[in-house]
Protein backbone atom coordinates (compact mmCIF):
# COMPACT_ATOMS: atom_id res chain seq x y z
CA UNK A 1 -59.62 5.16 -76.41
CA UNK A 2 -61.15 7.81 -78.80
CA UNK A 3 -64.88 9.07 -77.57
CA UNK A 4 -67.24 8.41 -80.00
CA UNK A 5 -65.83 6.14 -81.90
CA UNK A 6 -67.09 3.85 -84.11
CA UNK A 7 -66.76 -0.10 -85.76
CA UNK A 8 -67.42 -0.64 -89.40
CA UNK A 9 -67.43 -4.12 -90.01
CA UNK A 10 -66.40 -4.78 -93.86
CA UNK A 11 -67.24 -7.77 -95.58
CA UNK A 12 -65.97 -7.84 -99.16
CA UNK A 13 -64.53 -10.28 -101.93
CA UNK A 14 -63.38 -7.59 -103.59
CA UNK A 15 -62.05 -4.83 -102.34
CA UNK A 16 -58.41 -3.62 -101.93
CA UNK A 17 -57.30 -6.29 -105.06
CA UNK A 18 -58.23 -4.17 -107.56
CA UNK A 19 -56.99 -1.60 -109.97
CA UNK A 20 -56.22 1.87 -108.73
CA UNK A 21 -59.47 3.88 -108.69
CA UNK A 22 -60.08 6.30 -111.84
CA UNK A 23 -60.96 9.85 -112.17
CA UNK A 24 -63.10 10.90 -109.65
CA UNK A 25 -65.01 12.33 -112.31
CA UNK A 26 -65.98 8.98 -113.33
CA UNK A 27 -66.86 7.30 -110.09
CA UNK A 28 -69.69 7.93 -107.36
CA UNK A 29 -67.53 8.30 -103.96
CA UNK A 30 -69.59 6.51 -100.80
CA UNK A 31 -69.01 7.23 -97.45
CA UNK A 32 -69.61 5.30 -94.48
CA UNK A 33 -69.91 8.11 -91.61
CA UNK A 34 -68.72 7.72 -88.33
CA UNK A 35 -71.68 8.26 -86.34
CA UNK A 36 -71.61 6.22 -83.70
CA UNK A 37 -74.41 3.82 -82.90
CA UNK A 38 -76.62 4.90 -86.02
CA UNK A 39 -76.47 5.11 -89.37
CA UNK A 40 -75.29 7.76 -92.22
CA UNK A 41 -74.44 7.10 -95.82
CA UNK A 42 -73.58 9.64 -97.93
CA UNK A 43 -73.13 9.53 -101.94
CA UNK A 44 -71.79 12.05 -104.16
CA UNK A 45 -72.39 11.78 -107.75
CA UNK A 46 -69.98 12.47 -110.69
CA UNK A 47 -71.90 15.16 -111.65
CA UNK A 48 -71.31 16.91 -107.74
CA UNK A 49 -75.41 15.44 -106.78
CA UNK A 50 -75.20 14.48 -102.98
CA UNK A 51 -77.30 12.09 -101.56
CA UNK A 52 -77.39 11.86 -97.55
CA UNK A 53 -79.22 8.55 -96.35
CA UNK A 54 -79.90 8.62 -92.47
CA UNK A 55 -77.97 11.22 -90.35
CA UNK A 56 -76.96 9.46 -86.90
CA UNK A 57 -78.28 10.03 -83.91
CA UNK A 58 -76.68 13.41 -83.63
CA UNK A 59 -75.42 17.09 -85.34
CA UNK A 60 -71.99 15.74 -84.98
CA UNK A 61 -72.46 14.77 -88.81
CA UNK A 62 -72.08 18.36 -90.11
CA UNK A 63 -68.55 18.53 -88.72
CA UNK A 64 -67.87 15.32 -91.12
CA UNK A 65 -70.26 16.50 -94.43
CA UNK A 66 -67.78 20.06 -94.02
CA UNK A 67 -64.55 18.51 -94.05
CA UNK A 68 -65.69 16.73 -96.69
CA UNK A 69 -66.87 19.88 -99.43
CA UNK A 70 -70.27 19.17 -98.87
CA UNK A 71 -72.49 22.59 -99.21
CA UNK A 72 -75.45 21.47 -100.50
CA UNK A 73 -77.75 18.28 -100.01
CA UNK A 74 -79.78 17.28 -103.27
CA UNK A 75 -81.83 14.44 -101.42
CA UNK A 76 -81.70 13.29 -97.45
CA UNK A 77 -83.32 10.28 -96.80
CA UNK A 78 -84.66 9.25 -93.70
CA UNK A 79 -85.08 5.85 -93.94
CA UNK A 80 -87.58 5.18 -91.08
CA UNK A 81 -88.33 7.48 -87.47
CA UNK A 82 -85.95 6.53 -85.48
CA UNK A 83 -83.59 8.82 -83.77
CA UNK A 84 -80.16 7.17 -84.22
CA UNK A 85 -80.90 7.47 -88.22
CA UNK A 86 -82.78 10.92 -88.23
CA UNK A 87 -81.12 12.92 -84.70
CA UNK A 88 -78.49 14.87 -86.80
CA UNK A 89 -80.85 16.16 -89.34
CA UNK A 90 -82.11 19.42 -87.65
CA UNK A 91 -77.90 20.43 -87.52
CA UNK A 92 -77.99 19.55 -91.25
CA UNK A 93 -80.95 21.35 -92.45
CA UNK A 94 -79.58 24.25 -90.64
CA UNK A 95 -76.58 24.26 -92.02
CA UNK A 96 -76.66 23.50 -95.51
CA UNK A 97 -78.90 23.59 -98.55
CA UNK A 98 -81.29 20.32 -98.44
CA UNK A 99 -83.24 20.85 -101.97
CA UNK A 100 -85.44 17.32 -101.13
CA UNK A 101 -86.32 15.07 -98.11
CA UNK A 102 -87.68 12.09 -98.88
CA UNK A 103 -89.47 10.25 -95.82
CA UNK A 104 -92.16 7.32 -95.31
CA UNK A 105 -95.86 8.51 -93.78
CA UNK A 106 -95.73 6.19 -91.00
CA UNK A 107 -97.56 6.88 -88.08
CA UNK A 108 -94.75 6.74 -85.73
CA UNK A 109 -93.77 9.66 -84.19
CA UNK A 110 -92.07 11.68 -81.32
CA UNK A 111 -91.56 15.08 -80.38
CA UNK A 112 -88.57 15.10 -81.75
CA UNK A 113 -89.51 13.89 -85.14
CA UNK A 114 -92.29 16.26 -85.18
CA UNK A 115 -89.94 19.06 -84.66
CA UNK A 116 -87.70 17.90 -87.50
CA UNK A 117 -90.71 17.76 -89.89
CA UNK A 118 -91.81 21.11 -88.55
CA UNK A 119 -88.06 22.87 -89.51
CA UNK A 120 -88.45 20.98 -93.06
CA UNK A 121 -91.42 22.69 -93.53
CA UNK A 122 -90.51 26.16 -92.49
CA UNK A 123 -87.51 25.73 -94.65
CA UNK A 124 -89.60 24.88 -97.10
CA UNK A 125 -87.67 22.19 -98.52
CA UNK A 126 -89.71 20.23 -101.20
CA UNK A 127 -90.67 16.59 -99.52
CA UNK A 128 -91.44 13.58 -101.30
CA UNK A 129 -93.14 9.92 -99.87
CA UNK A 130 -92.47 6.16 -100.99
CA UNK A 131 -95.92 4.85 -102.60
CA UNK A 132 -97.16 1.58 -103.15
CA UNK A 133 -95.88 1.56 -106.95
CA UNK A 134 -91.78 2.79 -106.45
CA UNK A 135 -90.70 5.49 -107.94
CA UNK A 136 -86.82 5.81 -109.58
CA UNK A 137 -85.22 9.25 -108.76
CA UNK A 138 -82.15 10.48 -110.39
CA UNK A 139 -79.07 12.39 -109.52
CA UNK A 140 -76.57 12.94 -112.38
CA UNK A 141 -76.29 9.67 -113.39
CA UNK A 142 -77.15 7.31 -110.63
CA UNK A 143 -80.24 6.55 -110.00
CA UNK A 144 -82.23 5.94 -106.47
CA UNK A 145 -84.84 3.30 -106.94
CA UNK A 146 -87.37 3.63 -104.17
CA UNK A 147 -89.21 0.43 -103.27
CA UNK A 148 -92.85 0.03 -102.95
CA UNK A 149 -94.26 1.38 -99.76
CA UNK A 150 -96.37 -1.67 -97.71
CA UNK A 151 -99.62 -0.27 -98.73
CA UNK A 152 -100.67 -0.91 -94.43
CA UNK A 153 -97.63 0.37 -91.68
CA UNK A 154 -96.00 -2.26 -89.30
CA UNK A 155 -96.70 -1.71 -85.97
CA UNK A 156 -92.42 -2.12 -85.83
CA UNK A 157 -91.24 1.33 -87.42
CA UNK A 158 -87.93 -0.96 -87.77
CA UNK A 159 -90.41 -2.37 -90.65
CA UNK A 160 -91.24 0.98 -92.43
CA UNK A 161 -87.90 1.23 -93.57
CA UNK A 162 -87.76 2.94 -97.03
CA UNK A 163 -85.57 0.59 -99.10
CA UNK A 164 -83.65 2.00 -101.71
CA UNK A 165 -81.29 0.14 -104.34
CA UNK A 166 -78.54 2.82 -105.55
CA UNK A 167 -77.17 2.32 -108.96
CA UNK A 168 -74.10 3.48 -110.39
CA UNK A 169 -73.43 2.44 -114.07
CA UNK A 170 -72.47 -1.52 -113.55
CA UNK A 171 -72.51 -1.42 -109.06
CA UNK A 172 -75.47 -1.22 -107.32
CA UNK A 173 -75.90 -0.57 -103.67
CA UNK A 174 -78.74 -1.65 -101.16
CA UNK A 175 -79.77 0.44 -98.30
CA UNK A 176 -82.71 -0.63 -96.12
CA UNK A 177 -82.93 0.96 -92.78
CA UNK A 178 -83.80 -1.23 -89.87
CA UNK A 179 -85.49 -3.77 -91.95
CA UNK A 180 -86.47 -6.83 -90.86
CA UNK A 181 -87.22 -9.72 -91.67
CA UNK A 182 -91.01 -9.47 -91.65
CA UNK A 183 -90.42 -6.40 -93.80
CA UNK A 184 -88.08 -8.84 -96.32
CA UNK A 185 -90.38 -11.43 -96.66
CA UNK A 186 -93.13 -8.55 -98.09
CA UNK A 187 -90.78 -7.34 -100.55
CA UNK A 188 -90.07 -10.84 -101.81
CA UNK A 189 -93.83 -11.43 -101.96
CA UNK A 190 -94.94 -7.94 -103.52
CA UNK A 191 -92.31 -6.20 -105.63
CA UNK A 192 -89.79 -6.87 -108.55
CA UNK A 193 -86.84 -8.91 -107.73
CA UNK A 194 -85.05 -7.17 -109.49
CA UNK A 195 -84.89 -4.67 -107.22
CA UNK A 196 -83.26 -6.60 -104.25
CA UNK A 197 -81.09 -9.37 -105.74
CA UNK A 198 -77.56 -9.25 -106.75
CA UNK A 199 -76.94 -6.22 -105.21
CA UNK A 200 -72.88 -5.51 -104.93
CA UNK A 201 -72.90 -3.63 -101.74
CA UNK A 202 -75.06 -4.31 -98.97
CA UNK A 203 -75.60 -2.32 -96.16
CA UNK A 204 -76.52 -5.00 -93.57
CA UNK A 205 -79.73 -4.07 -91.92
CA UNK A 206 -80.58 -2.87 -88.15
CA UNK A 207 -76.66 -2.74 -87.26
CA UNK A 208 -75.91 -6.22 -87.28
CA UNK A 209 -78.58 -7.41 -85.22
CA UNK A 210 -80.30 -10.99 -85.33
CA UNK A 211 -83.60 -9.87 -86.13
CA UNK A 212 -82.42 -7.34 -88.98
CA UNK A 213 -80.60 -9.90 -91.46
CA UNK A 214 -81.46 -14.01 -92.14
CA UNK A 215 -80.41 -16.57 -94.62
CA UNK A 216 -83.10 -16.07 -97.18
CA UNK A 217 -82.70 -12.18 -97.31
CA UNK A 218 -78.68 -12.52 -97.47
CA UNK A 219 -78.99 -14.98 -100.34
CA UNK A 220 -81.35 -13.10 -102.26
CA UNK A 221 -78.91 -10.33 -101.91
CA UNK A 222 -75.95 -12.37 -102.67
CA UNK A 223 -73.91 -9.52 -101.92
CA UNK A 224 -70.37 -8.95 -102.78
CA UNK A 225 -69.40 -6.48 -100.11
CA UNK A 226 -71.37 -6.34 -96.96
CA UNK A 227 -70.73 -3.23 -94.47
CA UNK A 228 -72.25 -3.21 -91.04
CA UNK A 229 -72.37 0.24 -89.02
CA UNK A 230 -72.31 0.00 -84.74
CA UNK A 231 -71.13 2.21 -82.09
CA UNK A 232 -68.44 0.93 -80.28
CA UNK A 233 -68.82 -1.17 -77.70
CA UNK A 234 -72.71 -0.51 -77.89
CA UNK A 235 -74.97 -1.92 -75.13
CA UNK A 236 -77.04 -3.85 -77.88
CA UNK A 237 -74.37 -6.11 -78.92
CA UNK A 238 -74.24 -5.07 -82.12
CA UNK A 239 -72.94 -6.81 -84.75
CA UNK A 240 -74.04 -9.98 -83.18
CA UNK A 241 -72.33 -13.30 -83.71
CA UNK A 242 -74.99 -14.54 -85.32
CA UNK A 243 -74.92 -12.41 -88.57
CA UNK A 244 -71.13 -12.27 -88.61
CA UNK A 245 -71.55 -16.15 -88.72
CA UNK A 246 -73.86 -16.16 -91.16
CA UNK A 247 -72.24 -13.84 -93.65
CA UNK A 248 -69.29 -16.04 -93.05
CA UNK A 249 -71.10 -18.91 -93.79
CA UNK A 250 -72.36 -17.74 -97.10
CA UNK A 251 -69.10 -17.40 -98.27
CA UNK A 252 -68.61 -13.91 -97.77
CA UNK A 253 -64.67 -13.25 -96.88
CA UNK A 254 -64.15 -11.12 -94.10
CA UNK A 255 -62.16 -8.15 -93.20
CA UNK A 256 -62.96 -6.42 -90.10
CA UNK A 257 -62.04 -2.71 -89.26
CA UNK A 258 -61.96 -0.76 -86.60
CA UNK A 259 -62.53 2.71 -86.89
CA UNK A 260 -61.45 5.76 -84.74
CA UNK A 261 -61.44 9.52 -85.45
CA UNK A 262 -59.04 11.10 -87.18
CA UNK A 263 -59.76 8.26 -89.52
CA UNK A 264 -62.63 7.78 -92.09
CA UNK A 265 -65.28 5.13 -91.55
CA UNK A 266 -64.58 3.45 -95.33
CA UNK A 267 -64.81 5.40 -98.28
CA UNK A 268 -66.00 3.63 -101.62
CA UNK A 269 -65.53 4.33 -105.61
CA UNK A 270 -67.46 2.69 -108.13
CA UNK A 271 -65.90 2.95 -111.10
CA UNK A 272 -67.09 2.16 -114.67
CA UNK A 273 -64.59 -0.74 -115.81
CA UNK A 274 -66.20 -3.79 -115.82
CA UNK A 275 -66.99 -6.12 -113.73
CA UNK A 276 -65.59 -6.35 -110.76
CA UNK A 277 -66.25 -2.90 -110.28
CA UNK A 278 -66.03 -1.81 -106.54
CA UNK A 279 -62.52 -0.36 -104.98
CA UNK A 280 -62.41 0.76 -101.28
CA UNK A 281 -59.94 2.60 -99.50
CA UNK A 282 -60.22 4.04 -96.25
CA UNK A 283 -57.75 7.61 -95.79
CA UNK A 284 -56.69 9.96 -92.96
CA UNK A 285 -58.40 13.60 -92.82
């Protein structure tokens, strides 16, 4: 068994039966990192914008952003302060060009975090917070649409997630953190549906765990590709039975993956033909 490995479970109706992917210069190329047990998404735009969402728990992310031509980071997300989605960002910072951070003011904090937020500052990298009204940023041409920020924090920092829906043309991508289900139910209640629903990728919340995804939030979704990050064999279960019953349940056809390095996580072109509008493939470094 490979160290450090890592499952990505995939959930999709449409992957892998589609036509072969264009140009890259048309598409936005997504990559599911192998981080472990954590979370790291990184987008790259048409246009060469990169977008890093979460970093893993570790700088063993650089190693993966290098082999794949990455020199510069246009916006890193850290989607709430936790250390298996923010614990590789200090390696990052330090060794490439981060232009904007974009991270919640939650009160939650360690002294690890405060480090991190201490190196952003003395690299003077240009930092930007989620308000109560959203805010749409844009890289080339896909934009980020920020949620609303819960006016009042959740004592659960899983709940201060940023969420995010990623748009591409016609494919839209949502990427929430740790959110839970406390945290769904105020989105439904305070901000645009529009923002949440039919969503074509989703990346399942908190890992796979019970208390990060329910019925209500997966139908308002109604996703056509679900992905779920976990570290092998992690001592949290993760994904549980639960959600992987659920998302089978609600129709969702299933394809599960297992992941090992020299091989990448899943890698993901949107493309602009029409609906459907999602290829995958995963390749060999």
């Amino acid at each position: 068994m490979i160290p450090r490995s890592v499952i990505v479970w995939l959930l999709l109706l449409l992957a892998f039966h589609l036509p072969a992917r264009c140009h890259a210069s048309d598409n936005v190329l997504i990559d599911f990192l192998d981080v472990g047990q954590g979370d790291a998404t990184l987008l790259r735009t048409p246009e060469g914008k990169t977008l890093l969402v979460d970093a893993g728990p570790s700088g063993r992310i650089v190693e993966d952003l290098q082999q794949r031509g990455v020199t510069a980071i246009d916006l890193m997300v850290i989607s709430h302060h936790h250390l298996d989605h923010y614990g590789g960002m200090d390696d990052v910072i330090r060794s490439f060009e981060v232009r904007n951070v974009l991270v919640s003011n939650a009160p939650h904090s360690t002294r690890r975090f405060t480090s991190l937020l201490r190196l952003i500052r003395d690299k003077d990298i240009r930092v930007l917070n989620p308000d109560d009204q959203g805010r749409t940023l844009t890289l080339g041409s896909v934009k980020v649409i920020v949620f609303p920020q819960r006016p009042t924090y959740f004592g659960n920092e899983n709940n201060n997630s940023i969420g995010l829906r990623v748009v591409h043309r016609n494919v839209s991508i949502l990427l929430t953190g740790d959110s839970e289900p406390p945290l769904h139910r105020w989105w439904t209640l305070h901000i645009s549906p529009a923002l949440y629903v039919n969503c074509d990728i989703l990346k399942v919340p908190h890992h796979g765990s019970t208390n990060g995804l329910n019925g209500e939030w997966l139908d308002a979704v109604n996703p056509q590709l679900a992905v779920i990050s976990a570290g092998r064999r992690n001592r949290y279960g993760h994904p549980t039975s639960v959600v992987l019953s659920m998302l089978r349940d609600a129709d969702v056809p299933r394809e599960v993956n297992f992941f090992s390095r020299p091989v990448n996580p899943l890698s993901i072109w949107s493309s602009s033909l029409p609906k459907p509008g999602i290829s995958a493939e995963h390749h060999r470094q």
